[in-house]
Each structure stands twice: as C-alpha cells, then as structure tokens.
Protein backbone atom coordinates (compact mmCIF):
# COMPACT_ATOMS: atom_id res chain seq x y z
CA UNK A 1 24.11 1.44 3.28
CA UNK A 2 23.65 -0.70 -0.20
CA UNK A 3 21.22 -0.09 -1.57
CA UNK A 4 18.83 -3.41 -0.74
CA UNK A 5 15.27 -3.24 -2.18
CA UNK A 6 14.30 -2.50 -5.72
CA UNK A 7 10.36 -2.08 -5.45
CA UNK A 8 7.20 -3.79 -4.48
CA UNK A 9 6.91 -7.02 -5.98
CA UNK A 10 3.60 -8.07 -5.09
CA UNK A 11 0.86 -8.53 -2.03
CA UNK A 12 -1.12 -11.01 -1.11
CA UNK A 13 -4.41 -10.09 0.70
CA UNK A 14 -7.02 -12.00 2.84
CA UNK A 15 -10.36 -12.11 2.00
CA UNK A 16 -13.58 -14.08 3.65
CA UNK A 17 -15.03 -14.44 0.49
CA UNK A 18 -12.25 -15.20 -2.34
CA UNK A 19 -14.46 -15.03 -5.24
CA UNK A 20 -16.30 -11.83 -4.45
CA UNK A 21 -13.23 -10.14 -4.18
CA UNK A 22 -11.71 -11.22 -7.17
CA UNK A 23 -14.81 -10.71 -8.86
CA UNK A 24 -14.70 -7.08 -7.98
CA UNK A 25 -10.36 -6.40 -9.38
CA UNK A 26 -11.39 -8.04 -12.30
CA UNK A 27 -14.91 -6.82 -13.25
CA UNK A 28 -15.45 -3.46 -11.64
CA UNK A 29 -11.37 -3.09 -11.08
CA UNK A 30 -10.17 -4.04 -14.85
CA UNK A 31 -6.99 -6.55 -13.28
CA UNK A 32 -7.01 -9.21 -14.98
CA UNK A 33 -6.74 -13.28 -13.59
CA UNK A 34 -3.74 -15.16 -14.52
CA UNK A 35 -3.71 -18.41 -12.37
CA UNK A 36 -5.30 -20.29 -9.64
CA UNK A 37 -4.25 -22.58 -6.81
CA UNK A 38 -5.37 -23.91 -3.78
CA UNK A 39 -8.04 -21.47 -3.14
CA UNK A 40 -5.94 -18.18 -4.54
CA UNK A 41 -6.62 -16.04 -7.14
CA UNK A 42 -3.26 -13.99 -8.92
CA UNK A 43 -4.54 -10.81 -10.33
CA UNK A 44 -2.12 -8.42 -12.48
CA UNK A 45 -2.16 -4.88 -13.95
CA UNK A 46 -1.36 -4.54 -17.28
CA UNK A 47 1.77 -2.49 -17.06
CA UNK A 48 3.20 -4.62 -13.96
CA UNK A 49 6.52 -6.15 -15.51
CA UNK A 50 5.97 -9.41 -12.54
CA UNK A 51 3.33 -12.31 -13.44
CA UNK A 52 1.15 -11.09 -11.14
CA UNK A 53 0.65 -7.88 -8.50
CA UNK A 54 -2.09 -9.33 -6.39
CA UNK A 55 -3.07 -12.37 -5.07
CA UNK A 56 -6.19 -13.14 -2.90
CA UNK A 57 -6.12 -15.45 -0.22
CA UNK A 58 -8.84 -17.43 1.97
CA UNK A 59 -8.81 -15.59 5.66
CA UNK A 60 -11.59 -15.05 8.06
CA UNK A 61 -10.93 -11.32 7.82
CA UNK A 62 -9.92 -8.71 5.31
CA UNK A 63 -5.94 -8.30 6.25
CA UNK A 64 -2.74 -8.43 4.61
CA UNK A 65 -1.23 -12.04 4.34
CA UNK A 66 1.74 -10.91 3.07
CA UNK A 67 4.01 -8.25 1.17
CA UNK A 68 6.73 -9.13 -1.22
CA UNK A 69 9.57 -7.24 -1.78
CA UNK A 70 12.49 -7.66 -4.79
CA UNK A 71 15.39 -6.93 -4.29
CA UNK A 72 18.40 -5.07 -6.15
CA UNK A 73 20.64 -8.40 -6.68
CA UNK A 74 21.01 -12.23 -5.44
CA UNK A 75 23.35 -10.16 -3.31
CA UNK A 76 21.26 -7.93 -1.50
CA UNK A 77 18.71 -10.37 -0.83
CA UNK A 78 21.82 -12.32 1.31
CA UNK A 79 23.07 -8.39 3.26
CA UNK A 80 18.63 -7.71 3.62
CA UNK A 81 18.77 -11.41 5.68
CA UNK A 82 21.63 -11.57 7.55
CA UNK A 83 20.49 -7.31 8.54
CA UNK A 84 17.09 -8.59 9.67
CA UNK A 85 18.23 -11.55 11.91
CA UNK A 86 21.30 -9.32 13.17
CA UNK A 87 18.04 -7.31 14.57
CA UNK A 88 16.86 -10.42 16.26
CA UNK A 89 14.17 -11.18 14.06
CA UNK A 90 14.42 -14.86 12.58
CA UNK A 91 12.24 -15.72 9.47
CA UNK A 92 12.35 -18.94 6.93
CA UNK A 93 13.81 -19.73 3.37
CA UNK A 94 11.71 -21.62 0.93
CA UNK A 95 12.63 -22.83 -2.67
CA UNK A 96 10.13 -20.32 -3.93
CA UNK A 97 6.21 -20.08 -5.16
CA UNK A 98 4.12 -19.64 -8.45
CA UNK A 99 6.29 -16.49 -10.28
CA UNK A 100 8.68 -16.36 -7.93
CA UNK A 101 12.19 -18.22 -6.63
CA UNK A 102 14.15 -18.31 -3.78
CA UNK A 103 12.54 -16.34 -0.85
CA UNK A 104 13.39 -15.34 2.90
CA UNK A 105 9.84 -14.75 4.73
CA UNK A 106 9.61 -13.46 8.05
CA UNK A 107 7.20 -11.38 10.19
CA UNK A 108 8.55 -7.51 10.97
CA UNK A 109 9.19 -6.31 14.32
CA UNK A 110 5.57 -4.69 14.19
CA UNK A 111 3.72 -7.69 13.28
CA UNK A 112 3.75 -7.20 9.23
CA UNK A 113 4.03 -10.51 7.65
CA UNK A 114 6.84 -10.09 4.58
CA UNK A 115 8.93 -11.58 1.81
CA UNK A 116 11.98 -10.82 0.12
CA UNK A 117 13.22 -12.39 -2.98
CA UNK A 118 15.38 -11.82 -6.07
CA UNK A 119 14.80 -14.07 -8.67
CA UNK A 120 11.31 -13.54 -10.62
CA UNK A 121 9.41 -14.77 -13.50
CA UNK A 122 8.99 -11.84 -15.45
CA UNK A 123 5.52 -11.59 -17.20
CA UNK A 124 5.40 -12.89 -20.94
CA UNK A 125 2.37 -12.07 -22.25
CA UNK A 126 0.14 -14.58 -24.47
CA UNK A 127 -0.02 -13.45 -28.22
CA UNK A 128 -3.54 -11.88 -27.49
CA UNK A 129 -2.53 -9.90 -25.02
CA UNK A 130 0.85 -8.80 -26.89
CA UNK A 131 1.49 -5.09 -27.34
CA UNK A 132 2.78 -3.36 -30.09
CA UNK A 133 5.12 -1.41 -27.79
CA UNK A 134 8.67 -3.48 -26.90
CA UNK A 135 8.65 -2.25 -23.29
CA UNK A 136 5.12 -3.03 -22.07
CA UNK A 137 4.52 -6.08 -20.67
CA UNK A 138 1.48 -6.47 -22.33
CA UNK A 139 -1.27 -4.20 -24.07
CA UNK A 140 -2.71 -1.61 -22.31
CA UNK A 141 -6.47 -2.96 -21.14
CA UNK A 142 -9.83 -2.21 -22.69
CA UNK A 143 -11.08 -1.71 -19.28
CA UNK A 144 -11.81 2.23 -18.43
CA UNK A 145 -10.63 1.84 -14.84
CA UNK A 146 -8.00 -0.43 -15.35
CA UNK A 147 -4.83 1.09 -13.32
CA UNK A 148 -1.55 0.38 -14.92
CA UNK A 149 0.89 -0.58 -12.03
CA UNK A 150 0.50 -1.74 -8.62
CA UNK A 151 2.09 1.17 -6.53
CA UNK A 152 1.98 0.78 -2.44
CA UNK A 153 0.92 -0.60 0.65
CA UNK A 154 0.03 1.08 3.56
CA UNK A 155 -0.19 -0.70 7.43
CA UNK A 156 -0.88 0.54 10.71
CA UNK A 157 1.44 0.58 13.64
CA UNK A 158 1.29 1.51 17.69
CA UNK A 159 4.73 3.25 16.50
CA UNK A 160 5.31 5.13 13.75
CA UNK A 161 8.51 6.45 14.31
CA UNK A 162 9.54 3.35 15.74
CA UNK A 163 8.14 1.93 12.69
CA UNK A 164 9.96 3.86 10.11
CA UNK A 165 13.38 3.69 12.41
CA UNK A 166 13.57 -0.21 11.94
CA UNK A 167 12.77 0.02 8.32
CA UNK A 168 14.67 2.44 7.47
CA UNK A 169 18.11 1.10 9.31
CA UNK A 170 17.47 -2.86 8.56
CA UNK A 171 16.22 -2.69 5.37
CA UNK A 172 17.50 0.67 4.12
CA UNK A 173 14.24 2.41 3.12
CA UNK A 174 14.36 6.21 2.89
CA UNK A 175 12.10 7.99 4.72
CA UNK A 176 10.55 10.77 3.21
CA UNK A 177 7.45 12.41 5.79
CA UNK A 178 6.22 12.50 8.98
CA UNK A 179 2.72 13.79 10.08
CA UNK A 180 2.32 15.06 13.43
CA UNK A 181 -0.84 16.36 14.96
CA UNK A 182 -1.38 19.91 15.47
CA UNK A 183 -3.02 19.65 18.97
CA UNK A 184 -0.81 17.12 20.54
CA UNK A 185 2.94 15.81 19.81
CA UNK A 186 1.87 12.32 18.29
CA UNK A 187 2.89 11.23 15.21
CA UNK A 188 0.27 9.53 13.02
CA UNK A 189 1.77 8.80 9.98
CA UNK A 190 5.06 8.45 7.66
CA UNK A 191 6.08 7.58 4.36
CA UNK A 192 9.46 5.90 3.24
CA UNK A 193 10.12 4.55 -0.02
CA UNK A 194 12.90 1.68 -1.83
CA UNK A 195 13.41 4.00 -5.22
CA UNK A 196 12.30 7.69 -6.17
CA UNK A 197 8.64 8.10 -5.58
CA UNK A 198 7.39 9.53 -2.75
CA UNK A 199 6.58 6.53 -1.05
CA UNK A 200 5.37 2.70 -1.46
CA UNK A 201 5.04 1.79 2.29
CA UNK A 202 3.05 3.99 4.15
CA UNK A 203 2.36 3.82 7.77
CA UNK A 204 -0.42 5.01 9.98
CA UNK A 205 -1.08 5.22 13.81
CA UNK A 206 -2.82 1.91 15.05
CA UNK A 207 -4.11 2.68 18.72
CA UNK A 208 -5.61 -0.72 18.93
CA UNK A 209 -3.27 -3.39 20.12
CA UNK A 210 -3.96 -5.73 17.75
CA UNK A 211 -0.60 -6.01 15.60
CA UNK A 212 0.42 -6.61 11.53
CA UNK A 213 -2.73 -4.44 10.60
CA UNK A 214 -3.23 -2.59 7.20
CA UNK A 215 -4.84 0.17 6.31
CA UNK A 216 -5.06 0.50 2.50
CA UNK A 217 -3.66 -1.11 -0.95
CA UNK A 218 -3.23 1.11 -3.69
CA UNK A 219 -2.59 1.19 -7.35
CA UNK A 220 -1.56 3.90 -10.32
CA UNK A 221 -2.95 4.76 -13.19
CA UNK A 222 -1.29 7.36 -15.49
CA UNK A 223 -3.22 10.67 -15.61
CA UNK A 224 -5.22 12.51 -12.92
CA UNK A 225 -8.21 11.72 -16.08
CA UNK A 226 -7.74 8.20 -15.35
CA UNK A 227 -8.60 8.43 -12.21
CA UNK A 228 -11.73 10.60 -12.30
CA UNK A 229 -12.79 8.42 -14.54
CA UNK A 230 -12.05 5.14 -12.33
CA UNK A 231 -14.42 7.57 -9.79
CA UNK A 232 -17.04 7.50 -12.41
CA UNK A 233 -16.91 3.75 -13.54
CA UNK A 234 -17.00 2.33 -10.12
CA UNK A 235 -19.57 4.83 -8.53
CA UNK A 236 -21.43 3.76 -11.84
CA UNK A 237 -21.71 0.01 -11.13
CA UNK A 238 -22.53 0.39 -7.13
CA UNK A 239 -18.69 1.62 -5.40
CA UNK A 240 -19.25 4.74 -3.91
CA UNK A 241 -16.27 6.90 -3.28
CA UNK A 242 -14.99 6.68 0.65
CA UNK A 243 -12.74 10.29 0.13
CA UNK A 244 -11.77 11.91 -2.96
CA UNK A 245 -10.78 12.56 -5.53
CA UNK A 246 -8.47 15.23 -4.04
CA UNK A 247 -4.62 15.33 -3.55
CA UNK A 248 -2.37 14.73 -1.00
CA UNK A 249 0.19 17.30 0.41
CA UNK A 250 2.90 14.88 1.29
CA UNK A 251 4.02 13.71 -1.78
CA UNK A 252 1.23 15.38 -3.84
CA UNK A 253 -0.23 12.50 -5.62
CA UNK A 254 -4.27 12.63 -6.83
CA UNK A 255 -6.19 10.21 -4.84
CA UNK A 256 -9.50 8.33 -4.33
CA UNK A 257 -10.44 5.41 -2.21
CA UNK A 258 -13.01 3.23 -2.18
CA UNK A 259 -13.48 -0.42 -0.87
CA UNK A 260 -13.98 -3.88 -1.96
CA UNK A 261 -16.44 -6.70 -0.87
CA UNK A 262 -14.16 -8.16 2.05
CA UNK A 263 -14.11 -4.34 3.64
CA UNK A 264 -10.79 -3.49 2.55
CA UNK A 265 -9.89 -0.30 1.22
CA UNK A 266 -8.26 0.43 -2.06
CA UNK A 267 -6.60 3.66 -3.22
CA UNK A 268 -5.96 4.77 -6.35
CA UNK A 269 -3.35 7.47 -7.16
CA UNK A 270 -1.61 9.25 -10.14
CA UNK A 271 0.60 12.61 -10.53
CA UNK A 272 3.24 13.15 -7.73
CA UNK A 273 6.56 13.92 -7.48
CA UNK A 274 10.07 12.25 -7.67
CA UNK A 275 12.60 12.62 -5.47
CA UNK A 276 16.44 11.76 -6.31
CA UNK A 277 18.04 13.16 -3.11
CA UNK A 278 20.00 10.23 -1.29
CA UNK A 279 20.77 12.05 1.56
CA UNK A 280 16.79 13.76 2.28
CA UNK A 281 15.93 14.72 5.42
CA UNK A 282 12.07 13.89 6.10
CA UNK A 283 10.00 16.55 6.68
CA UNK A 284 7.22 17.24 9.74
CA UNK A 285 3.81 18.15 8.44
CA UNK A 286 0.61 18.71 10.46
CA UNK A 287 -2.81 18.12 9.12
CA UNK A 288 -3.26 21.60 8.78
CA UNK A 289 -0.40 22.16 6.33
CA UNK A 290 -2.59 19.93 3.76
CA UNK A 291 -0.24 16.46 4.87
CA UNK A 292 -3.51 14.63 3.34
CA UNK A 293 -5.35 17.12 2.03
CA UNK A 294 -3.21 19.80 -0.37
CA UNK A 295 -6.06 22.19 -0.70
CA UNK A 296 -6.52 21.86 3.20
CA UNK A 297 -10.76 22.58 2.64
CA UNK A 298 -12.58 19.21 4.06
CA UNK A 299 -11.99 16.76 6.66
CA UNK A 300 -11.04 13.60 5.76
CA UNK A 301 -13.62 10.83 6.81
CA UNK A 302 -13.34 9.16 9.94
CA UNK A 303 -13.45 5.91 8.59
CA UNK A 304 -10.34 6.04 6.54
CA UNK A 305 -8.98 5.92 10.23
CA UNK A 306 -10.16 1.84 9.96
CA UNK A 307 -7.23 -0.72 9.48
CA UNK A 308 -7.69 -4.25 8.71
CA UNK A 309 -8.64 -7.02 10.38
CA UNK A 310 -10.65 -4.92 12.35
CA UNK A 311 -10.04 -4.39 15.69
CA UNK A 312 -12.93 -6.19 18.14
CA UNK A 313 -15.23 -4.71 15.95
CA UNK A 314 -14.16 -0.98 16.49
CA UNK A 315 -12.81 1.42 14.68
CA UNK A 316 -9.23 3.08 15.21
CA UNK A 317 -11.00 6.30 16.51
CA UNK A 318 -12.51 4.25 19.53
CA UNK A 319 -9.46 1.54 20.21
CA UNK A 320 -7.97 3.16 23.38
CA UNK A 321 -7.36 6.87 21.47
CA UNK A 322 -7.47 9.66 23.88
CA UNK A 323 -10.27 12.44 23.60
CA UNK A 324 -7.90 14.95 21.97
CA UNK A 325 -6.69 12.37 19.25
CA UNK A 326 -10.11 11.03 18.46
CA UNK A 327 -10.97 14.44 17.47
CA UNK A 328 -8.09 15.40 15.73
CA UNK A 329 -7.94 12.53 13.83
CA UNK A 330 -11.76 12.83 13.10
CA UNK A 331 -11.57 16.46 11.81
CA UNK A 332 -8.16 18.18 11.81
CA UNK A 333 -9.19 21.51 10.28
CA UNK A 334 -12.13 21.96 12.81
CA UNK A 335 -9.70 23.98 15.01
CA UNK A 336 -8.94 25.98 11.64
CA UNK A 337 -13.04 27.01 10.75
CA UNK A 338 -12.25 24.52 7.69
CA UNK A 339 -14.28 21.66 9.20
C-alpha cells in the first residue's frame, strides 16, 4: 500500500474547565499559547514544525475531540478518503480551520473522532522567539519541563485487534506490538505507527461500552534527564507522579505520567528505538515479559487502566471485566512474586 500518513499533526482535547487546563500546559507544562477562538486555546511545543500541537476545547468531560493526521501528499489525502468510505465509513470535507487547509473529518469504526489533511501552515516564529538554529522552528524554551515535540495518542477500544486490523488495512499504519495477558488469551493492548518510531497511536482494552474513549496524550522531550527533571518540576509545584519514571518494554521508551486539572492523563516519554523494517511482523508480549514495564519489578497502577470520558463513573477495572482480567490487569507480576 502507499504510503498514506506522514505523522501526527495535532489533537484537540476536551476539557470542563478550558482555562485550568491551559493554565496547567503552559505554566506547570512549559507549551506555550499561540491563539484563541471561540472558547479554544492552541498550545505548541517548541520543536513542533505545525502552528500548534494542542488545542483545548469546551466539553463536559475530559475526552478526545479530535485527532489530526497529515498526510504524505495532496494525493494521499484523496487514496486515505476514498479507502475509508470504500470501508463504509462516510465522513465530511471542510475548507479547513486556524493552521490548517483542506480537511476530510470523520469518526473511525471504533468511535475515535479524526481528521486528515495535507496542506498546513507551518509555524513561523515571531523575532523573539527566533532561534539561532535554521531547522528549529523556534528557540528551544526557558521552561525546565518544556517537552520538545508532541509525540502520540493513545485510545481505548472493546477490540484491539480489531482495532489495529482496520487501521492498519484502511489507513496503512504498521503495526508494531501486541500485549496479551498471561492468564487468559485477551489482548489488551497494541501499538502501530505512520513513520519509524515505535508507535504514535496506541491502543488499550476498553471493557466499558462506552465508545471513542482515550486513555492518555503524550509528548517527548529529548533526554531521559529531561524527563526526570519534568518529574521533579511538576511534583514540585503540586503534580504528583501517577507511574514512573520507568521504561517500557515494547518499544523501550522512558516514561512518566501524570494528569492535568480536567482528569486526563499525560505521558511524557524520551529514548526508544527506531524501526525501518517495512515488512515487520508485530510481536506478542505478555506483561510478564516487561510489555510496560522493561525491568518487570512493580505493578503498574490500577488507575492507568482509566480512559476518558469516564465510564458511569467507574473505572475500566470494574466496567463489565471478568474476575481474572480485573486482576491481571491490576497486578500482572503478582502471579510472578514481583507484585
């Protein structure tokens, strides 16, 4: 298949309370406000080469209002359409938005609200924010957790394979990773990715039946340093870590996560691998081969198992799960004396 998708463009994100949340990328986060209209605030990194990487939205609930996807020509953004509505999924053109032109939006076959365009502003940076260097954007901020690049989006789905299937033959994402659980033959998670990096759409078992949910955001900063010391600014000023910093198996990237005012939950990651191969096979790991944890010593929290909105007011552990899942999920290296 052509090659369709380039990268993440941007994501838009819900929030009940706009302001706190923007409050929190800019002060606490180190993003950095570009524009506002009609109630949204566009936040950017300062190595993201688009006008903006994040824009929050008003919503009742913390959720994901949208994704946006680029695409590798005016070309491919024609093939991407005419594949998604060929799978009997019909979306909408519009003329375009604030940084970006000509769009196709439409919801995915698991509830995931998304757009795909081609033509974007690129960012020009105002003489005080100028760098000295010809290929950044714009000078590298002041802030000591500001993370350079937005980097991947992660949502929840009653399918995973199912999930990665339909993105992976529509829109021609490679997937690189399943994880299975060791007690029980479900799959709980996946990774596939538009370019060489390990991923930048994740996807994680939803056992609600609430659909379109997401479970984290995250960004990149360049060194596993600048990321301890994100740890250390936010937990600092009142943002306690919700797990890490550690590193993930699949894809061995550092992480840490933490959340902001509306609930939702931000990672942050740096380090990994790249992976060239067009013709990769995806792996199955288990929790205990390290999938989320390398070093395969702690459980990860139960509440990273929350996706957003929330569903009735539970968390994914209670939404329908069985009694073996809910504890495998809960703490997969129990069964291993590593709990």
């Amino acid at each position: 298949m052509e090659k369709l998708l380039a990268h993440l463009s941007h994501l838009e994100i819900a929030s009940p309370d706009v302001e706190a949340s923007a409050k929190f990328y800019v002060e606490k986060f180190g993003m950095r406000e570009v524009h506002r209209a009609d109630g949204k605030v566009y936040l950017r990194c300062w190595g993201d080469y688009d006008t903006y990487s994040l824009v929050v939205v008003p919503g009742a609930e913390p959720a994901l209002a949208r994704m946006a996807w680029r695409t590798t020509s005016p070309e491919a953004l024609e093939v991407a359409t005419e594949r998604i509505e060929a799978s009997g999924i019909q979306g909408t053109w519009s003329e375009g938005g604030y940084g970006y032109g000509r769009a196709y939006e439409f919801t995915g076959p698991y509830g995931h609200p998304m757009r795909l365009v081609w033509e974007i502003e690129k960012y020009a940076a105002p003489a005080e924010f100028a760098s000295i260097y010809p290929d950044r954007p714009e000078k590298r901020s002041l802030h000591a957790a500001a993370p350079r690049f937005l980097d991947h989006v992660t949502v929840a789905t009653q399918d995973v394979r199912g999930f990665a299937k339909w993105y992976s033959e529509t829109l021609g994402f490679r997937v690189m990773a399943f994880t299975e659980l060791d007690e029980v033959p479900i799959t709980v998670f996946s990774v596939l990715t538009t370019n060489e990096k390990s991923h930048d759409l994740g996807v994680v078992l939803d056992t609600s039946d609430r659909a379109g949910r997401v479970n984290h955001i995250a960004f990149w900063v360049d060194t596993h340093e600048d990321l301890l010391r994100t740890a250390d600014v936010l937990m600092e000023h009142g943002t306690p870590m919700e797990y890490g910093p550690s590193i993930h198996g699949i894809g061995e990237q550092n992480f840490l996560y933490f959340r902001e005012p509306s609930a939702l939950r931000v990672e942050l990651n740096s380090g990994g691998y790249r992976n060239y191969v067009p013709d990769w096979e995806p792996k199955d790991w288990k929790p205990s081969d390290g999938s989320n944890n390398f070093y395969r010593n702690s459980a990860m929290p139960h509440s990273m198992t929350e996706s957003f909105p929330f569903a009735d007011g539970f968390t994914a552990t209670e939404e329908g799960a069985s009694e073996e899942m809910k504890a495998a999920i809960l703490n997969p290296y129990a069964q291993h004396g590593r709990g």
